[in-house]
Protein backbone atom coordinates (compact mmCIF):
# COMPACT_ATOMS: atom_id res chain seq x y z
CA UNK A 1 96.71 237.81 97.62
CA UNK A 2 97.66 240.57 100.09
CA UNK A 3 97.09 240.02 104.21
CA UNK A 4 93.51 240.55 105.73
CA UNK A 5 93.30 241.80 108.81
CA UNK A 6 90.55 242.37 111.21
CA UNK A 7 90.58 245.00 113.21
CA UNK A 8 87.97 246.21 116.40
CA UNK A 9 87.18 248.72 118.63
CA UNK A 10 85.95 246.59 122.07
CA UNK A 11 88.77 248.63 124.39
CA UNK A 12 87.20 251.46 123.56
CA UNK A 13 83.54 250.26 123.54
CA UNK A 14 84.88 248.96 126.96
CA UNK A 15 85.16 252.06 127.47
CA UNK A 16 82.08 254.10 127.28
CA UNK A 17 80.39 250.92 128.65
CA UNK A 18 80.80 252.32 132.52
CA UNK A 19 85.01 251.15 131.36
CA UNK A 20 83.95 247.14 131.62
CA UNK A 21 86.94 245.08 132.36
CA UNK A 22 88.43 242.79 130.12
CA UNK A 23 86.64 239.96 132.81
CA UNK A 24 83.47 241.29 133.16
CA UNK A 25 83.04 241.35 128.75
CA UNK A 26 84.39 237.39 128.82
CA UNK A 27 81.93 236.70 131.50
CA UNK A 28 79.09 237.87 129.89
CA UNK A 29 80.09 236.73 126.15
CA UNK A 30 81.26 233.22 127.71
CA UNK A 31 84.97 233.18 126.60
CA UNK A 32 88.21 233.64 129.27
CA UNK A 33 89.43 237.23 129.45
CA UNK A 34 93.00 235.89 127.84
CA UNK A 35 90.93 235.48 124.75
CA UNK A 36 89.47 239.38 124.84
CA UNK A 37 92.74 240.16 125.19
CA UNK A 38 94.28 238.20 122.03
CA UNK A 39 90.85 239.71 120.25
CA UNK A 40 91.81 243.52 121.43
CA UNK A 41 95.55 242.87 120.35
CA UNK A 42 94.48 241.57 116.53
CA UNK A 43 96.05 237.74 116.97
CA UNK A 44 93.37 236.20 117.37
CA UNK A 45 89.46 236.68 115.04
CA UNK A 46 86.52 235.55 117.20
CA UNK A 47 83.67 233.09 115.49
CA UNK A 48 80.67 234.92 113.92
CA UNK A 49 78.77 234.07 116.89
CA UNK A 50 81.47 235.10 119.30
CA UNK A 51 81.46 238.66 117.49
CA UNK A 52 77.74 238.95 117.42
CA UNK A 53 77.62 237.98 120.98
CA UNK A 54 79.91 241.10 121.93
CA UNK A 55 78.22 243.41 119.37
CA UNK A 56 74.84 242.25 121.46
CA UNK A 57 76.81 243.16 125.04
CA UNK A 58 77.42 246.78 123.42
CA UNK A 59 74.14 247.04 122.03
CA UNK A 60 75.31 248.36 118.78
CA UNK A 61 76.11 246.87 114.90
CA UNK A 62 78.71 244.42 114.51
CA UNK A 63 79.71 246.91 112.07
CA UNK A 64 81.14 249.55 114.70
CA UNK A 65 82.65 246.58 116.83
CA UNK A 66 84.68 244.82 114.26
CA UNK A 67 85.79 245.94 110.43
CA UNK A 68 87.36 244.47 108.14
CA UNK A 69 90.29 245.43 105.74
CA UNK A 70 90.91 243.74 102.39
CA UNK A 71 93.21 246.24 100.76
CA UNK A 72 96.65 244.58 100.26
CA UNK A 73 99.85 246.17 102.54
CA UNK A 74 101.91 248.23 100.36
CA UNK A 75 105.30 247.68 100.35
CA UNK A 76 107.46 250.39 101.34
């Protein structure tokens, strides 16, 4: 089975949110900003709740926060 990866667009939803800090998005979702940061890297995938919570601080579907890729990485 190939490698999963999730990947997500909060730095840029960060962004166009009036450019929230990584502090003020842990704040409000309850989580330090060292784990925002792991999240925005890709090494670390937040709990369902934890994802719904941020999708619910952007007011938009989870869908255009996180996605996820099943394809297997081709080997070069």
């Amino acid at each position: 089975m190939g490698e999963h990866r999730v990947s997500n667009n909060i730095r840029t939803l960060r962004f166009h949110n009036d450019e929230m800090t990584q502090q003020e998005l842990a704040e409000k979702v309850g989580v330090t900003r060292q784990t925002i940061v792991a999240i925005e890297k890709g090494k670390y995938s937040p709990s369902l709740e934890l994802a719904f919570r941020m999708a619910r601080v952007f007011d938009t579907p989870l869908e255009e926060v996180f996605s996820f890729n099943d394809e297997p990485k081709k080997k070069k």
